[in-house]
C-alpha atoms as a PDB file:
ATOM      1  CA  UNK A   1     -43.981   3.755 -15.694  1.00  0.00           C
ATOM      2  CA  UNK A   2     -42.604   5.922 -12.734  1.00  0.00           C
ATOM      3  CA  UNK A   3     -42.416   2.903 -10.864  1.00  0.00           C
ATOM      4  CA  UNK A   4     -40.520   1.039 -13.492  1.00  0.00           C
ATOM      5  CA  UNK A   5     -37.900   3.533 -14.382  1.00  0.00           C
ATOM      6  CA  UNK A   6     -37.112   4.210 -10.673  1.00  0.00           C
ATOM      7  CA  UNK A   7     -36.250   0.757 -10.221  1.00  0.00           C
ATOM      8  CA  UNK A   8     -33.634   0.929 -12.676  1.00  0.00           C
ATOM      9  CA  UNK A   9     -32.322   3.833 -11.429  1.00  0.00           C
ATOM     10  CA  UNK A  10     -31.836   1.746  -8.485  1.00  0.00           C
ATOM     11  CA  UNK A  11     -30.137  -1.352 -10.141  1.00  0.00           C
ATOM     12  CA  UNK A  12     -27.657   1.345 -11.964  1.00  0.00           C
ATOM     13  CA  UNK A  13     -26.698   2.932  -8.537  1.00  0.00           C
ATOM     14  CA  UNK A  14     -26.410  -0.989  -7.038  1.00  0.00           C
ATOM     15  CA  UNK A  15     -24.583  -1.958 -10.286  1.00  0.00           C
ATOM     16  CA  UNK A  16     -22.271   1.129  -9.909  1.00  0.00           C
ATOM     17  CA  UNK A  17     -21.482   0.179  -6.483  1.00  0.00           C
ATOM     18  CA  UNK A  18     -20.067  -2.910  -7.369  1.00  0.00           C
ATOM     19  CA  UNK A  19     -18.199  -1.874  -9.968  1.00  0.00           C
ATOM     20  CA  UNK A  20     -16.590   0.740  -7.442  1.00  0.00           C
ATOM     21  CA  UNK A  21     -16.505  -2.336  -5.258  1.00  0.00           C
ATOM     22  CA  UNK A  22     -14.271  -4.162  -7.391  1.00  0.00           C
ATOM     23  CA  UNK A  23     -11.780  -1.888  -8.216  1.00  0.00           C
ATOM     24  CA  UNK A  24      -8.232  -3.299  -6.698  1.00  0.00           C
ATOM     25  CA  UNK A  25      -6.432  -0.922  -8.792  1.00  0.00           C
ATOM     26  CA  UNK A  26      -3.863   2.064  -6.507  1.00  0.00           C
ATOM     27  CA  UNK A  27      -2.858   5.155  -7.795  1.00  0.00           C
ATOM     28  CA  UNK A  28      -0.778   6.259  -5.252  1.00  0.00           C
ATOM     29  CA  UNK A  29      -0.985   9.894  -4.281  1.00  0.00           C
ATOM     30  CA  UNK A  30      -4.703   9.481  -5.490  1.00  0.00           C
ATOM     31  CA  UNK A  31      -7.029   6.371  -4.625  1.00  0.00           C
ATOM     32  CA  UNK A  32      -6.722   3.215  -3.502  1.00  0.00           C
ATOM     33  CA  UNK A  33     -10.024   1.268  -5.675  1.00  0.00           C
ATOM     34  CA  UNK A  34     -12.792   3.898  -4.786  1.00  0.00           C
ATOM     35  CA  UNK A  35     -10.630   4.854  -1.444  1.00  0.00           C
ATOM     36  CA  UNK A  36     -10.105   8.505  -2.702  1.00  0.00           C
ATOM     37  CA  UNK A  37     -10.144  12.097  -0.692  1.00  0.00           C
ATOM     38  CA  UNK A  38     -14.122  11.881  -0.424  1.00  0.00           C
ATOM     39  CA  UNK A  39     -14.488   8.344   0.928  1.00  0.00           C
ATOM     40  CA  UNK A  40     -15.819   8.582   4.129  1.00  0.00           C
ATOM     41  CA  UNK A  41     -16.232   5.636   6.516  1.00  0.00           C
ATOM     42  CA  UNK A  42     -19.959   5.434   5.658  1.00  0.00           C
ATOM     43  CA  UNK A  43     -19.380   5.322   1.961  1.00  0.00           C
ATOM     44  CA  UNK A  44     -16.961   2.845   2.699  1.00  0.00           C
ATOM     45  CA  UNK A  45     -20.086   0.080   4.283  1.00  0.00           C
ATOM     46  CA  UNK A  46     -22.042   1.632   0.854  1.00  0.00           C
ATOM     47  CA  UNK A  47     -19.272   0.114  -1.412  1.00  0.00           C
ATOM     48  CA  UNK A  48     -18.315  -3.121   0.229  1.00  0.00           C
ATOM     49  CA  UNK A  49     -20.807  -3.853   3.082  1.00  0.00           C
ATOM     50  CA  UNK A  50     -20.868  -3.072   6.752  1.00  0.00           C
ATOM     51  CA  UNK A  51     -20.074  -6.424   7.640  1.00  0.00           C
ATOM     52  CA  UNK A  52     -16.508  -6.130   5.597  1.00  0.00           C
ATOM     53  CA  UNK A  53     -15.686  -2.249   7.084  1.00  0.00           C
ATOM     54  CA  UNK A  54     -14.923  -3.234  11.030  1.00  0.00           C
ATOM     55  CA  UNK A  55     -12.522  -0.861  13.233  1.00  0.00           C
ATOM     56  CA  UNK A  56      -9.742  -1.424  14.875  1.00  0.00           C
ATOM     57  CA  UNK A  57      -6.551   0.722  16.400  1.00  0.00           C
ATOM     58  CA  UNK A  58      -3.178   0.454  14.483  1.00  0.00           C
ATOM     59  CA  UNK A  59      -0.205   0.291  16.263  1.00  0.00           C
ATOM     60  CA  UNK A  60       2.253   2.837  14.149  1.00  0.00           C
ATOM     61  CA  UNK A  61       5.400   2.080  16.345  1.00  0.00           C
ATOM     62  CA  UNK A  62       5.433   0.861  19.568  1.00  0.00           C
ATOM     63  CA  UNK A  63       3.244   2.024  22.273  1.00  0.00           C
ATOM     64  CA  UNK A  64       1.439   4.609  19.824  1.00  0.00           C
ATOM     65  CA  UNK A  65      -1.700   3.559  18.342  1.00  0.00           C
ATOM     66  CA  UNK A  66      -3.983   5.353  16.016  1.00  0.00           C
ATOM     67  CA  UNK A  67      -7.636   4.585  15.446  1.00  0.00           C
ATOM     68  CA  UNK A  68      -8.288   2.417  11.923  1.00  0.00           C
ATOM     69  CA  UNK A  69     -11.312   1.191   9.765  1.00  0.00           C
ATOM     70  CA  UNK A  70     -10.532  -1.734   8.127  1.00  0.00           C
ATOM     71  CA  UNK A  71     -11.761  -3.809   4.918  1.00  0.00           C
ATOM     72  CA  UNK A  72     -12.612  -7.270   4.508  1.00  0.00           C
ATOM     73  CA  UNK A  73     -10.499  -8.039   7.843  1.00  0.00           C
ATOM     74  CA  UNK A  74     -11.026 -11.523   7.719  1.00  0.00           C
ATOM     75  CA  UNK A  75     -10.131 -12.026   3.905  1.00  0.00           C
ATOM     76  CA  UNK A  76      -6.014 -11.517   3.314  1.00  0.00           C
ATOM     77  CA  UNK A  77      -6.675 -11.360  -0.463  1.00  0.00           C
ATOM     78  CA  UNK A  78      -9.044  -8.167   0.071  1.00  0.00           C
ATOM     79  CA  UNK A  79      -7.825  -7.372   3.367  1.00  0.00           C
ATOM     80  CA  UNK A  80      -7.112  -3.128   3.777  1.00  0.00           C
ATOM     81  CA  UNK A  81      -6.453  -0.474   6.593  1.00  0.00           C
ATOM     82  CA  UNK A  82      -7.502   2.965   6.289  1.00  0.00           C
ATOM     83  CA  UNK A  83      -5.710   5.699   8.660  1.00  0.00           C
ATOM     84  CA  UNK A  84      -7.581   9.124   8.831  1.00  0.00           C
ATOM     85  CA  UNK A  85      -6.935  12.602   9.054  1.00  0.00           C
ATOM     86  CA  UNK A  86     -10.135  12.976  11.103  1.00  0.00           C
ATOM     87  CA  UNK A  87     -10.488   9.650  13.190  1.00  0.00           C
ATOM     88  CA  UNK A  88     -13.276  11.283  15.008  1.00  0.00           C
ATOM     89  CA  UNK A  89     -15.341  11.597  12.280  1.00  0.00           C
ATOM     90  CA  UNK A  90     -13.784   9.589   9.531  1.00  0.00           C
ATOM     91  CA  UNK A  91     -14.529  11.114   6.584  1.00  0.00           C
ATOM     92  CA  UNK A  92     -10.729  12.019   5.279  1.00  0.00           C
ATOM     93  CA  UNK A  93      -9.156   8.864   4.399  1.00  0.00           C
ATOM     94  CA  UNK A  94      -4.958   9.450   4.654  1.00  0.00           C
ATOM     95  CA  UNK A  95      -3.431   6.284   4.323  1.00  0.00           C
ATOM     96  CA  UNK A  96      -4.144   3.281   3.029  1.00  0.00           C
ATOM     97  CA  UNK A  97      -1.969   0.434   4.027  1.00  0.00           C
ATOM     98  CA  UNK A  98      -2.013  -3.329   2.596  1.00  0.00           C
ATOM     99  CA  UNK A  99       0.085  -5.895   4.258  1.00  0.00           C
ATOM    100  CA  UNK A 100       0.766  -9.459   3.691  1.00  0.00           C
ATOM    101  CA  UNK A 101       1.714 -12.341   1.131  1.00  0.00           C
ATOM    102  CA  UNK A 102      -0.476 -12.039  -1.540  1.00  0.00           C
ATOM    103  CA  UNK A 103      -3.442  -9.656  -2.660  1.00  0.00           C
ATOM    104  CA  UNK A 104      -5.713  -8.426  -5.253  1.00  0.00           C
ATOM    105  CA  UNK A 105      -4.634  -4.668  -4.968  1.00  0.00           C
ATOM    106  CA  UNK A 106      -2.451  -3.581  -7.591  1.00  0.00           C
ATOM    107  CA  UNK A 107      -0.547  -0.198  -8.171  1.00  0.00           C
ATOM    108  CA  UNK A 108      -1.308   1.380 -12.200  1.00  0.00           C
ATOM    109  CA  UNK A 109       2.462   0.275 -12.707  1.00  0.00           C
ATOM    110  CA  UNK A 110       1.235  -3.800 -11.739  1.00  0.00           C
ATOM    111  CA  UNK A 111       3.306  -3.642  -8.035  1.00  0.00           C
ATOM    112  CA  UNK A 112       1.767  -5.290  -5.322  1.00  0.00           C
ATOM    113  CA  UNK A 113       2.401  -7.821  -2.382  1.00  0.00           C
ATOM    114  CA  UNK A 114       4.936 -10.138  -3.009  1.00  0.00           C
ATOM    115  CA  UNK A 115       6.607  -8.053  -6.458  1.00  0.00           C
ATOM    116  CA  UNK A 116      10.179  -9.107  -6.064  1.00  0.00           C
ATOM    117  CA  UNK A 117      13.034  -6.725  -6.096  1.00  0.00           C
ATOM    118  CA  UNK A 118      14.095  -7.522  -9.602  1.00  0.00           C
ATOM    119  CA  UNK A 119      10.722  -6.390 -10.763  1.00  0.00           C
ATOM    120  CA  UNK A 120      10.683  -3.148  -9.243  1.00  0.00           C
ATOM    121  CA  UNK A 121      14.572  -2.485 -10.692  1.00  0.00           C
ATOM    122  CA  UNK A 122      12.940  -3.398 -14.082  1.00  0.00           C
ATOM    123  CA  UNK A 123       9.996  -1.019 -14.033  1.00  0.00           C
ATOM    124  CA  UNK A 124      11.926   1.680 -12.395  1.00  0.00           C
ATOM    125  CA  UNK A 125      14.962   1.833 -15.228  1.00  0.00           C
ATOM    126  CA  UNK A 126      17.490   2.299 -12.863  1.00  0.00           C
ATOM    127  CA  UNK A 127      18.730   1.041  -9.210  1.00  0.00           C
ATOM    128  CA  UNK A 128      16.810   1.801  -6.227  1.00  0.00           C
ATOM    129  CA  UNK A 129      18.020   2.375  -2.507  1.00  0.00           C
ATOM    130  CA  UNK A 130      16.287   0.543  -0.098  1.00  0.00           C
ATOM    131  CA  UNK A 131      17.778   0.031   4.044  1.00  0.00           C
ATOM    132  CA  UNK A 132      18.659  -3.340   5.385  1.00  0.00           C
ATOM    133  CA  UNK A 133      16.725  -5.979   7.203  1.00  0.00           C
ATOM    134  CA  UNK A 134      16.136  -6.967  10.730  1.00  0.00           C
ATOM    135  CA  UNK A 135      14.520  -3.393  12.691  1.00  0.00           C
ATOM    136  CA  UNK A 136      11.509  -2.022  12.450  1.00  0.00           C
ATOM    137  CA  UNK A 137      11.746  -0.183   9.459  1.00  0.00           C
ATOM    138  CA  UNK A 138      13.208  -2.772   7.457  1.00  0.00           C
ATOM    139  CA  UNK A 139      13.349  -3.312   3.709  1.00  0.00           C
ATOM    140  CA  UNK A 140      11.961   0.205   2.996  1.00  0.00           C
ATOM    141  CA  UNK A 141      12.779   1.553  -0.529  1.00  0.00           C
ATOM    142  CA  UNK A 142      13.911   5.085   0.156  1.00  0.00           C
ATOM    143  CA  UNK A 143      14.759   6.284  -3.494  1.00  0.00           C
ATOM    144  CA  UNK A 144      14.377   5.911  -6.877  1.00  0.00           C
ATOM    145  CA  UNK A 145      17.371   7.440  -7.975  1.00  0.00           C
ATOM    146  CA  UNK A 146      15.660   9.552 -10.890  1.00  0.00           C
ATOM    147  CA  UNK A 147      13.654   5.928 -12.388  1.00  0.00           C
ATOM    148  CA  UNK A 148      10.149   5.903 -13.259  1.00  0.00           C
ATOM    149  CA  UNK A 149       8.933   5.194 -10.110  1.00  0.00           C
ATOM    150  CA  UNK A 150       8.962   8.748  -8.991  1.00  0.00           C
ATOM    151  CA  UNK A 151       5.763   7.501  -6.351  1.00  0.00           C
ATOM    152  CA  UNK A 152       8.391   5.902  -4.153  1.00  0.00           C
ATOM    153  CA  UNK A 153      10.455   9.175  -3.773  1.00  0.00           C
ATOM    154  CA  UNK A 154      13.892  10.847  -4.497  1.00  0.00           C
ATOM    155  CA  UNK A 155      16.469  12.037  -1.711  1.00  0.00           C
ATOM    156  CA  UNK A 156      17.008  16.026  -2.141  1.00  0.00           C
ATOM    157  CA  UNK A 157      18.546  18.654   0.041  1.00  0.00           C
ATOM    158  CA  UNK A 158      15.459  18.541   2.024  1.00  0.00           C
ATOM    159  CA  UNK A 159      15.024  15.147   2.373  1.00  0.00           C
ATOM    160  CA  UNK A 160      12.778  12.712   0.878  1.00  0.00           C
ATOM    161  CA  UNK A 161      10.038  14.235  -1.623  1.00  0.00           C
ATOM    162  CA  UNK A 162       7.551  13.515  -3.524  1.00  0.00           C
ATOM    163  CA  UNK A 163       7.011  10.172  -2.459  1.00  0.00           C
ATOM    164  CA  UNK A 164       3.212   8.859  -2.523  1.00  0.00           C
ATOM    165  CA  UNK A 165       4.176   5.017  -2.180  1.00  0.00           C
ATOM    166  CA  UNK A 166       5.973   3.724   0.749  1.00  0.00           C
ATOM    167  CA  UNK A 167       6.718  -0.285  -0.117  1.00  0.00           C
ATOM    168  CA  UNK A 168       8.750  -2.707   2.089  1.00  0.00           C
ATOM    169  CA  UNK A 169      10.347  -5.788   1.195  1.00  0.00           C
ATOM    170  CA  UNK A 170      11.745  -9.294   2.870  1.00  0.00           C
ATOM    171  CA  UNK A 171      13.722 -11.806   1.546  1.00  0.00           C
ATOM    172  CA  UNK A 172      12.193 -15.350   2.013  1.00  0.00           C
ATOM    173  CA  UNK A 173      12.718 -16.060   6.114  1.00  0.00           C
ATOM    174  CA  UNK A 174      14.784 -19.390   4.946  1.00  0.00           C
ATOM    175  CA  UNK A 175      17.785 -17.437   3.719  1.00  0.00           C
ATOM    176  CA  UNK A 176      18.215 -15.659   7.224  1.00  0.00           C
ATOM    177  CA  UNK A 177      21.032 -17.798   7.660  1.00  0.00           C
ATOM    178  CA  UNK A 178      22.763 -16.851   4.355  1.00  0.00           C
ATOM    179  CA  UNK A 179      26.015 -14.563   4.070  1.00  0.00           C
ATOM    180  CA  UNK A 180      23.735 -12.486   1.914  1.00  0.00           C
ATOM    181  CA  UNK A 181      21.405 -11.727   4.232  1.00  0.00           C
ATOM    182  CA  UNK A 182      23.865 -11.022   7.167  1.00  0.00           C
ATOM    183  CA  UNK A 183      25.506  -8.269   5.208  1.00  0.00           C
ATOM    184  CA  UNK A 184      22.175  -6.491   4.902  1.00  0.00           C
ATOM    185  CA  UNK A 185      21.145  -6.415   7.962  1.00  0.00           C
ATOM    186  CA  UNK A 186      20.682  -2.890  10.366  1.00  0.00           C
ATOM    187  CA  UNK A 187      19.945   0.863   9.617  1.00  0.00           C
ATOM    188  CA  UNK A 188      21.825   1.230   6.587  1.00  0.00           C
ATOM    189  CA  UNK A 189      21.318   1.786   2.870  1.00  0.00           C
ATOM    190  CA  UNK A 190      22.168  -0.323  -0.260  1.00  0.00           C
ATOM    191  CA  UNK A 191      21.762  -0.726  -3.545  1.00  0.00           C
ATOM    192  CA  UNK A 192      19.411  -3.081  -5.575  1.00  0.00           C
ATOM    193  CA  UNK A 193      22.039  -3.749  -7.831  1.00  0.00           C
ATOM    194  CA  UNK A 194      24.494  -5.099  -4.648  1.00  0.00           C
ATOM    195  CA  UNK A 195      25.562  -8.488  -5.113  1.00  0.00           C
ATOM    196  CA  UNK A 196      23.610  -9.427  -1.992  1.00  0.00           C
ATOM    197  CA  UNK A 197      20.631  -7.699  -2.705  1.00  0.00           C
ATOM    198  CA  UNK A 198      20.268  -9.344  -6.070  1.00  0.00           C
ATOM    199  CA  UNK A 199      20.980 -12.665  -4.520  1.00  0.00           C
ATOM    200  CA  UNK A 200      18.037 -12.389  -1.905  1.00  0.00           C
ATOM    201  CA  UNK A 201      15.643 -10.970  -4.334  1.00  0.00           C
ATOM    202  CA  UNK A 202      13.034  -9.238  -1.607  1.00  0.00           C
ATOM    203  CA  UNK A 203       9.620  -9.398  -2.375  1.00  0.00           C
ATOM    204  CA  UNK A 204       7.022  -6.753  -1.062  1.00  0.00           C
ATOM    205  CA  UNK A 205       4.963  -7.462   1.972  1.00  0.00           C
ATOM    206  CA  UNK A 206       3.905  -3.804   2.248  1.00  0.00           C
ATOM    207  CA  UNK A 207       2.457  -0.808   0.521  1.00  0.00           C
ATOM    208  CA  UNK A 208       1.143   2.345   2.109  1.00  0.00           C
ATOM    209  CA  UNK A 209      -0.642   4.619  -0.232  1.00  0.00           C
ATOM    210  CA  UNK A 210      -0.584   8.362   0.262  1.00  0.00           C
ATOM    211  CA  UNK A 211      -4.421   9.707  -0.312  1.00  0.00           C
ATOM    212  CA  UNK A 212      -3.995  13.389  -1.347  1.00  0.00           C
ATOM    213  CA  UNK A 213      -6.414  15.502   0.791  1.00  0.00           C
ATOM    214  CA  UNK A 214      -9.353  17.558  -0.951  1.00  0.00           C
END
């Protein structure tokens, strides 16, 4: 009987893995899935495997790289890097950061990669700011100009608080030859409502969640 009932108890935990597993779903600020403030590198190869949790350094800007554990590296559907406040030990996940086309992760509000600009002016209820295109920081949405996507920040006196949610757009590369696209391009701001915006219609190819420490 012993016997028996600890077996389920091990199919429940096993079970409960995979649900954690599973979960694609970002609340920024919070988690990312079962990426939260006590996910530790090792609980990391629990939930999805040690052959899907590799490491890797992260180049942050140029010539400063910061060490990274990254999930399902060879799968850009699942794909996921995790920066750390402790990258000694790695049990203080900071960041999460999802780059690319496409992907199963998915903020609570339905954003993720390749959510065009149109979208995110619909769910946030008013215009956002976001700078222009061609530098490194391209694309970035810098405000939300009092919307509903108060993750993604508001300009103030201090600069930019309360943002949780960092997400960068492109346009598709074939209208790099457009008018539109020459207008927005350099270390400036504009509006998602600008006649040039609207005609390129960015999509996201990147979101970096905030994890809130413990």
């Amino acid at each position: 009987m012993r016997r028996w009932v600890a077996a389920v108890a091990v199919l429940l935990l096993v079970a409960a893995g995979k649900v954690l597993a599973a979960d694609w779903l970002i609340v920024p600020g919070q988690r990312a899935g079962p990426i939260d403030a006590r996910a530790s590198e090792a609980r990391m190869v629990e939930l999805f495997g040690a052959r899907n949790v590799t490491r890797e350094s992260f180049e942050v800007e140029p010539g400063v790289a910061l060490p990274a554990t990254v999930l399902f590296a060879s799968d850009a559907s699942r794909r996921a890097l995790v920066l750390w406040r402790d990258p000694e030990t790695r049990t203080a996940p900071e960041s999460v950061l999802i780059r690319g086309e496409r992907s199963i992760w998915k903020t609570d509000k339905g954003i993720g990669l390749g959510t065009p600009l149109a979208t995110l002016r619909r769910i946030n209820g008013r215009p956002l700011t976001l700078t222009g295109f061609g530098w490194d920081l391209a694309g970035t949405v810098l405000d939300c100009n009092g919307g509903s996507l108060v993750e993604l920040g508001r300009q103030s006196r201090e600069g930019l608080v309360g943002r949780t949610l960092v997400l960068r757009l492109e346009p598709d590369p074939t209208l790099r030859d457009t008018p539109a696209y020459q207008q927005t391009v350099g270390e400036r701001e504009f509006s998602s409502d600008s006649e040039a915006m609207r005609s390129l219609n960015p999509r996201v190819y990147e979101l970096i969640i905030d994890i809130a420490a413990q």
